[in-house]
N, C-alpha and C. Protein backbone atom coordinates (compact mmCIF):
# COMPACT_ATOMS: atom_id res chain seq x y z
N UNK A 1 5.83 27.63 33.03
CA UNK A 1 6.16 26.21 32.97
C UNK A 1 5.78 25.62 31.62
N UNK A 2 4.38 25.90 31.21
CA UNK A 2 4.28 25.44 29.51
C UNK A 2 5.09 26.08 28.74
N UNK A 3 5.91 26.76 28.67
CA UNK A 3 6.76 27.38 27.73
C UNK A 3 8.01 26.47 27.83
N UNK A 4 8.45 26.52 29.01
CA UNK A 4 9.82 25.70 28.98
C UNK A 4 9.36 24.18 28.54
N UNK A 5 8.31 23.48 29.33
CA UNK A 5 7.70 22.14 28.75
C UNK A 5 7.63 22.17 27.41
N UNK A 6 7.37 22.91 26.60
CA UNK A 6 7.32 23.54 25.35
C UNK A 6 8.40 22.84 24.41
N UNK A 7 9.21 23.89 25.34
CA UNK A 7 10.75 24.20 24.71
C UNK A 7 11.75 23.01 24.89
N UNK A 8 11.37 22.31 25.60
CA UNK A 8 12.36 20.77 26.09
C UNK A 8 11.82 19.65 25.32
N UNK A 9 10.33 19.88 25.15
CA UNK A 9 9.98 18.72 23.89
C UNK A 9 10.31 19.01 22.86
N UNK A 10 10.36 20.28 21.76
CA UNK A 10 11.07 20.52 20.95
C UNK A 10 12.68 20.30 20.85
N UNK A 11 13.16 20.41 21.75
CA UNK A 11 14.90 20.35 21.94
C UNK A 11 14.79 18.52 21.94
N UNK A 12 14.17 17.47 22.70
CA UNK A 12 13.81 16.18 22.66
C UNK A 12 13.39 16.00 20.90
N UNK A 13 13.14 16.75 20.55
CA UNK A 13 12.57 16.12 18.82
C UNK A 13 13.28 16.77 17.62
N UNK A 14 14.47 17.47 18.68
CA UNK A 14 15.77 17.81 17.27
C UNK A 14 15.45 18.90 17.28
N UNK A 15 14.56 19.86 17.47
CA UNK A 15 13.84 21.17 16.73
C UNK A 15 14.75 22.01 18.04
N UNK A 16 16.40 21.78 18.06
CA UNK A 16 17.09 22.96 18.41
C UNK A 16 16.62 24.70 18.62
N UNK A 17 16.70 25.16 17.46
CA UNK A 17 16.36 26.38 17.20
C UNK A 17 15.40 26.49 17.46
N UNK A 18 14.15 26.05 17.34
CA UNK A 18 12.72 26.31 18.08
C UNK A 18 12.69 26.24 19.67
N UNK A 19 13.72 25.14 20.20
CA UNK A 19 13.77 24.95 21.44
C UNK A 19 14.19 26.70 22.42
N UNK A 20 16.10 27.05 21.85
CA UNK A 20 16.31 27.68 21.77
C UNK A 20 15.39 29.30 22.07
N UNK A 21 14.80 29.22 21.29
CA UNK A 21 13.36 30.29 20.80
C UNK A 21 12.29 30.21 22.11
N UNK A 22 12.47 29.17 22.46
CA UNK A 22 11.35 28.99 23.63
C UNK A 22 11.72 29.51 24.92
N UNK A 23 13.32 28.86 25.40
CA UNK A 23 13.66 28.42 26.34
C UNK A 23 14.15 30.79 26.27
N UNK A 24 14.32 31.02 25.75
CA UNK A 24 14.48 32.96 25.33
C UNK A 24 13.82 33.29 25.72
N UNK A 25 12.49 32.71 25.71
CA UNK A 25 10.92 33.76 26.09
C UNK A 25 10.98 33.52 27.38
N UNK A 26 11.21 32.37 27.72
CA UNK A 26 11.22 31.87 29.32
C UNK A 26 12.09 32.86 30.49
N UNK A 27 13.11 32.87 29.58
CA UNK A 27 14.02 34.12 30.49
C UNK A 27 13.95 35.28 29.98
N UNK A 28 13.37 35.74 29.13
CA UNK A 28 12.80 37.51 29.17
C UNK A 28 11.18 37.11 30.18
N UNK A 29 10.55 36.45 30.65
CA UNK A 29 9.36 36.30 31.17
C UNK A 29 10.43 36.56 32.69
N UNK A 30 11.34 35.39 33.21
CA UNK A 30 11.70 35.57 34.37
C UNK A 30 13.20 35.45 34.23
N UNK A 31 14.04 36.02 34.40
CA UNK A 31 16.02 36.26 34.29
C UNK A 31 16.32 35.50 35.47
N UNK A 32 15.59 35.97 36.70
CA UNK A 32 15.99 34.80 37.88
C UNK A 32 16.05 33.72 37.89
N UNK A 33 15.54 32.74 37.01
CA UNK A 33 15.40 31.62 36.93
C UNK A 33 16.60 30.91 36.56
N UNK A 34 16.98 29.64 37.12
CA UNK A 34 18.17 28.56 36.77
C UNK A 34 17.77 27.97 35.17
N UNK A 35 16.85 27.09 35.60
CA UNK A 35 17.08 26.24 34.64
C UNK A 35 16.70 26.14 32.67
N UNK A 36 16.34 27.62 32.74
CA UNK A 36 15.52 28.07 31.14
C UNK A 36 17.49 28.05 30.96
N UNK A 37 18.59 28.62 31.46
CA UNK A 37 20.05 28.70 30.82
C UNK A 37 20.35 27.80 30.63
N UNK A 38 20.81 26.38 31.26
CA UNK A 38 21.18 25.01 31.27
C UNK A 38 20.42 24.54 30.40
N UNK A 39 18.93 24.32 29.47
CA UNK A 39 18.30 24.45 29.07
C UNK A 39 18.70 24.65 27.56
N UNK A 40 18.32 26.23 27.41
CA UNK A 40 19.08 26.68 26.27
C UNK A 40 20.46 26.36 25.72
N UNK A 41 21.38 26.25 27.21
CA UNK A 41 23.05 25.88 26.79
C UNK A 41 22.70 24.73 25.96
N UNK A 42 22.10 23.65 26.25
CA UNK A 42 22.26 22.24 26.01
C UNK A 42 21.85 22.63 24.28
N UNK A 43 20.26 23.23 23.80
CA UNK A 43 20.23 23.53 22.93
C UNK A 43 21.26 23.80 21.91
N UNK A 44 21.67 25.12 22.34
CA UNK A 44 22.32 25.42 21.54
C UNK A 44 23.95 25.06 21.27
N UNK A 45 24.49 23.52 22.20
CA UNK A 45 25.51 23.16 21.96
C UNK A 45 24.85 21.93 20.88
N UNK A 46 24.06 21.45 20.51
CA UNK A 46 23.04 20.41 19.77
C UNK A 46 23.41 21.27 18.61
N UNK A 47 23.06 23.09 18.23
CA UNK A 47 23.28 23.31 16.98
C UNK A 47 24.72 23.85 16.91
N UNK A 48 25.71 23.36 17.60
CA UNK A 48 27.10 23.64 17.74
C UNK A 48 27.22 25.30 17.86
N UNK A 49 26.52 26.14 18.43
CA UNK A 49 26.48 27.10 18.74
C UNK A 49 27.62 27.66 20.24
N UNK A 50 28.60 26.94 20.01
CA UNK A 50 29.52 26.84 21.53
C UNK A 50 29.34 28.00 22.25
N UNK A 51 30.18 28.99 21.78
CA UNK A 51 29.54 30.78 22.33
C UNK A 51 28.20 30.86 23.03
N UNK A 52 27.38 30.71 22.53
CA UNK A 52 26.08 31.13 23.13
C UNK A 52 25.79 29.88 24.31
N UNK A 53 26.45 28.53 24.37
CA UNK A 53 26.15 27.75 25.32
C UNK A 53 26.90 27.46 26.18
N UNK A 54 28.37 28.45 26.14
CA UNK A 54 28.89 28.54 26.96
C UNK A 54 28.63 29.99 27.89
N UNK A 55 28.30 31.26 27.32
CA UNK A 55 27.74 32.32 27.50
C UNK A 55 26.25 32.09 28.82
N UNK A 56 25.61 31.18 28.16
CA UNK A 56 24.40 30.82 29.35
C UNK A 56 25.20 30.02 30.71
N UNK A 57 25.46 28.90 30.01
CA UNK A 57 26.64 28.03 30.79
C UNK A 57 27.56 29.11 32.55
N UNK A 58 28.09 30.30 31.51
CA UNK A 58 28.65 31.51 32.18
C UNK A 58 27.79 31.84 33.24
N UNK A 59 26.62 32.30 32.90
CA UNK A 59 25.52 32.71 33.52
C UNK A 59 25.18 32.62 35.08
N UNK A 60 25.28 30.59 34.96
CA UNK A 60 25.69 30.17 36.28
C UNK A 60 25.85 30.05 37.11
N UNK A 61 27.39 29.82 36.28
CA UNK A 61 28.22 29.71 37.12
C UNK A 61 28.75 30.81 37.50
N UNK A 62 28.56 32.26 37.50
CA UNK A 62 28.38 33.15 38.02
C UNK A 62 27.69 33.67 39.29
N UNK A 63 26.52 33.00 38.87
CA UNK A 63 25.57 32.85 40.09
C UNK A 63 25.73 32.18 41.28
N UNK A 64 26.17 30.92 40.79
CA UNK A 64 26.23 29.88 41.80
C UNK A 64 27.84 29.42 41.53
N UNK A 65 28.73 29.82 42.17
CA UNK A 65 30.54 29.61 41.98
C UNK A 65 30.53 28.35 42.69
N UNK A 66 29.96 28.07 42.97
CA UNK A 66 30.34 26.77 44.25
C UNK A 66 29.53 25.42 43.62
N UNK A 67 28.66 25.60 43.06
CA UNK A 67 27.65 24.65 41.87
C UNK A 67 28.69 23.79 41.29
N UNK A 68 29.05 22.76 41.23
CA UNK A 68 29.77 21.75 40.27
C UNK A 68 29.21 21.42 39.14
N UNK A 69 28.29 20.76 39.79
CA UNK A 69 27.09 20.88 38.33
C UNK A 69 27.19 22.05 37.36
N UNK A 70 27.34 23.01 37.49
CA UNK A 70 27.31 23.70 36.48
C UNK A 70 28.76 24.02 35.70
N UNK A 71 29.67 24.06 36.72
CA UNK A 71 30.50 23.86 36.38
C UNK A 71 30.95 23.13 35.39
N UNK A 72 30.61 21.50 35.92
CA UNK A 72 30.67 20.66 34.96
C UNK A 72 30.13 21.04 33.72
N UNK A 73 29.06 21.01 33.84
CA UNK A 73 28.85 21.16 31.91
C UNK A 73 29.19 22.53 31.14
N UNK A 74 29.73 23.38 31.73
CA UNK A 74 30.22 24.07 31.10
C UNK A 74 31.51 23.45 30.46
N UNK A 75 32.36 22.99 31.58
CA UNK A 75 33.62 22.61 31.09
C UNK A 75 33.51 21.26 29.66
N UNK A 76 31.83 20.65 29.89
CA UNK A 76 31.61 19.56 28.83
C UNK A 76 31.71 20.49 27.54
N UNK A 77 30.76 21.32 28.05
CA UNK A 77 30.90 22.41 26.28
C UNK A 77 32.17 22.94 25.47
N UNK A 78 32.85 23.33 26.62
CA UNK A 78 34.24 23.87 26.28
C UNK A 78 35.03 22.74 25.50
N UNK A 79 34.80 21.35 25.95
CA UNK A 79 35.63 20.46 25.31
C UNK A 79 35.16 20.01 24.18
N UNK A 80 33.84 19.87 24.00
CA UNK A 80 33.26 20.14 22.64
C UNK A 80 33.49 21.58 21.72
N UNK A 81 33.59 22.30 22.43
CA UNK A 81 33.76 23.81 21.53
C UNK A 81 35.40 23.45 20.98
N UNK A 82 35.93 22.67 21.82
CA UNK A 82 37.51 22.66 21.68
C UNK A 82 38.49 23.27 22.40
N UNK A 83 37.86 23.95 23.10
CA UNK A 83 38.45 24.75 24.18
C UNK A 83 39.12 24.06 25.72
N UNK A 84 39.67 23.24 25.26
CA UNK A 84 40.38 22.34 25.93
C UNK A 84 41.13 22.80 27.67
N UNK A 85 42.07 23.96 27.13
CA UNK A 85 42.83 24.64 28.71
C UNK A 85 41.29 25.17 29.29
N UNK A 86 40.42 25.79 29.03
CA UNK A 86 39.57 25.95 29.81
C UNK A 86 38.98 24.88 30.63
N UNK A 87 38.56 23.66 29.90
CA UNK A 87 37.63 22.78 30.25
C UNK A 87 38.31 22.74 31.75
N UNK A 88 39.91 21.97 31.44
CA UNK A 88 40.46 21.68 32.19
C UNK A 88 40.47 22.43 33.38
N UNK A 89 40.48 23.78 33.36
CA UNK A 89 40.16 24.82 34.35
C UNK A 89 39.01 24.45 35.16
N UNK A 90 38.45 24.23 34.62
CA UNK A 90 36.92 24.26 35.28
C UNK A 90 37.17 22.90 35.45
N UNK A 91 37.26 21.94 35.09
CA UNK A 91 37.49 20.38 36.00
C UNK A 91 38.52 20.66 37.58
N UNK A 92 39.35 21.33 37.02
CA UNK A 92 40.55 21.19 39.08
C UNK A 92 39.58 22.06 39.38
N UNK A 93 38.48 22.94 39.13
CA UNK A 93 38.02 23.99 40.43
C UNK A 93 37.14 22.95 41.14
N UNK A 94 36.29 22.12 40.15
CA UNK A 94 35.66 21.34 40.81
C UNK A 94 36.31 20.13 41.57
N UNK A 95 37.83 19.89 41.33
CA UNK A 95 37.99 19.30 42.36
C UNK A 95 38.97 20.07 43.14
N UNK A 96 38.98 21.37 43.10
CA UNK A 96 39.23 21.96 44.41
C UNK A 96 38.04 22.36 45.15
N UNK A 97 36.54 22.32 44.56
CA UNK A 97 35.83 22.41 45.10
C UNK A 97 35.49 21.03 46.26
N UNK A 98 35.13 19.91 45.57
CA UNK A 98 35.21 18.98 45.88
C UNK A 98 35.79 17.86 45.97
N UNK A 99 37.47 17.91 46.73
CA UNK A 99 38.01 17.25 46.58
C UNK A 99 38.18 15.27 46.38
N UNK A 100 37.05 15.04 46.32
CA UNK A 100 37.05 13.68 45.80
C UNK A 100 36.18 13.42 45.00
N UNK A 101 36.05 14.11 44.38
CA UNK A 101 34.90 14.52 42.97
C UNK A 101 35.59 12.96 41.83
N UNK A 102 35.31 12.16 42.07
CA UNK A 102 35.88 11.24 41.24
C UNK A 102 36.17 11.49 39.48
N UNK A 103 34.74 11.75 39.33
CA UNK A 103 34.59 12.24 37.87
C UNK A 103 35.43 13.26 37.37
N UNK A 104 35.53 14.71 37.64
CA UNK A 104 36.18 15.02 37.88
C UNK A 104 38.11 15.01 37.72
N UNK A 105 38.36 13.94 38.53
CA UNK A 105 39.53 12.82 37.93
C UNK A 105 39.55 12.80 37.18
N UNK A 106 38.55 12.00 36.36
CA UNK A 106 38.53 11.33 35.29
C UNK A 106 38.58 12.30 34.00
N UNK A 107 37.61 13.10 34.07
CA UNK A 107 37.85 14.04 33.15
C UNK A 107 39.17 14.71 33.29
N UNK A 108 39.65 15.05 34.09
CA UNK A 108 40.94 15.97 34.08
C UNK A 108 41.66 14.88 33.24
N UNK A 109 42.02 13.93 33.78
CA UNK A 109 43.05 12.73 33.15
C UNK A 109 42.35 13.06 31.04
N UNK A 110 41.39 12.40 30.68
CA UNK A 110 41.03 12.95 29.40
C UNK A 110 41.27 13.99 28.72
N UNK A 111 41.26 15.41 29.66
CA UNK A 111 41.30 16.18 29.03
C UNK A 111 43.15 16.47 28.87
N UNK A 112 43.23 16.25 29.67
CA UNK A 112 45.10 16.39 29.43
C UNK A 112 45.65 15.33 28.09
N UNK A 113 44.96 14.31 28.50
CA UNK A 113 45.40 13.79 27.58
C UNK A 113 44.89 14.17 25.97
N UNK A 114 43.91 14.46 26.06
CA UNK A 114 43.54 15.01 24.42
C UNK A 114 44.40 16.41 24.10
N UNK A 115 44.59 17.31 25.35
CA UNK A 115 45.66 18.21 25.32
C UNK A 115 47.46 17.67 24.47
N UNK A 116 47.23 16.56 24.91
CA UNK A 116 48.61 16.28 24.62
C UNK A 116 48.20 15.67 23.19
N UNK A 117 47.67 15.04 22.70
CA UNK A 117 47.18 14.49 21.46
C UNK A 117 47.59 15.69 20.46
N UNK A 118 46.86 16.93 20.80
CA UNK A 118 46.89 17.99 20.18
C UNK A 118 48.06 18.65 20.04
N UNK A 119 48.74 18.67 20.55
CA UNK A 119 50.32 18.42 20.99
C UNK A 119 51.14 18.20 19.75
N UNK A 120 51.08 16.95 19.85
CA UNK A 120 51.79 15.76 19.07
C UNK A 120 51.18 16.09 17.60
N UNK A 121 49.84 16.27 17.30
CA UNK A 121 49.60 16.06 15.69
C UNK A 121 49.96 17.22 14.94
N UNK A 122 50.52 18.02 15.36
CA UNK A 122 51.67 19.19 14.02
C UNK A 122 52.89 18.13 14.04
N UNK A 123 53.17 17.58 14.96
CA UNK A 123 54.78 17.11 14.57
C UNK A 123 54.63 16.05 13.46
N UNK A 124 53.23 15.29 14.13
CA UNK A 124 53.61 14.09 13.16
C UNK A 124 53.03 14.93 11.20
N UNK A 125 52.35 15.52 11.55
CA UNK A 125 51.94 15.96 10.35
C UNK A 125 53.74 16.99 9.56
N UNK A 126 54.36 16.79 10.20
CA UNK A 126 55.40 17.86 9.52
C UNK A 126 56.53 16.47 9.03
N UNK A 127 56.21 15.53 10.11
CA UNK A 127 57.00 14.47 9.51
C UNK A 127 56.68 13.39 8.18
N UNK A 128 55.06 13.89 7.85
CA UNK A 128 54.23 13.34 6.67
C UNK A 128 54.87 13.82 5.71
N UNK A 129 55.02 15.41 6.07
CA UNK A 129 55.48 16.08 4.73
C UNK A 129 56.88 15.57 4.61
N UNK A 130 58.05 15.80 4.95
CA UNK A 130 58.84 14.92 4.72
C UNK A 130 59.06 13.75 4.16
N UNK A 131 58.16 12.80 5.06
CA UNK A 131 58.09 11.14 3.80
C UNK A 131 57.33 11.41 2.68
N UNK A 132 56.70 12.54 2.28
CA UNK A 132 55.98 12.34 1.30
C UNK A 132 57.00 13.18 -0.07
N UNK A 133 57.78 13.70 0.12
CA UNK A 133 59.62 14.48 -0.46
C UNK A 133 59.83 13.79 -1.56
């Protein structure tokens, strides 16, 4: 427990990578444990490390398939990593998990729509080049 306490006040005072470093020892000490991964994920999405905080993130939701919660923030990472069709994946499971998952909603609606954003900005950028002729 002082290790992870450790490791969460460091991650609270910016010191990512030290956090990171902590929240490691915690799960080579015990692998069974939940919350040293969620933990570390958060870390290491702080030093934009997406891979490795979606990788723990993985971890999981492996474990626990039925967990929303975890779900969820994986799919938060993914949309920060940029990984957009995934996020979205993981938003309908959770509301096929839980079908009135409001949030859920909400995120799906966002993420489609930033899907479509992404969409649209080659065209308009091809039509820049043009006015710019």
């Amino acid at each position: 427990e002082s290790m992870g306490s450790r490791a969460k006040l460091l991650d609270n005072m910016g010191r990512h990578k030290e956090a990171v470093e902590g929240y490691t020892q915690v799960i080579k000490t015990d692998p069974s444990l939940y919350w040293p991964y969620i933990q570390r994920a958060i870390a290491y999405a702080s030093l934009k490390q997406f891979d490795e905080a979606i990788a723990d993130s993985t971890v999981l939701v492996e474990r626990a398939p039925t967990d929303t919660d975890f779900i969820e923030n994986r799919a938060g990472i993914y949309v920060k990593a940029g990984h957009l069709h995934k996020a979205l994946d993981d938003y309908k499971k959770i509301l096929e998990l839980e079908p009135r998952h409001t949030y859920a909603k909400e995120k799906i609606a966002q993420v489609e729509k930033l899907i479509g954003n992404v969409k649209a900005a080659p065209a308009v950028k091809s039509v820049d080049k043009k006015n710019s002729q």
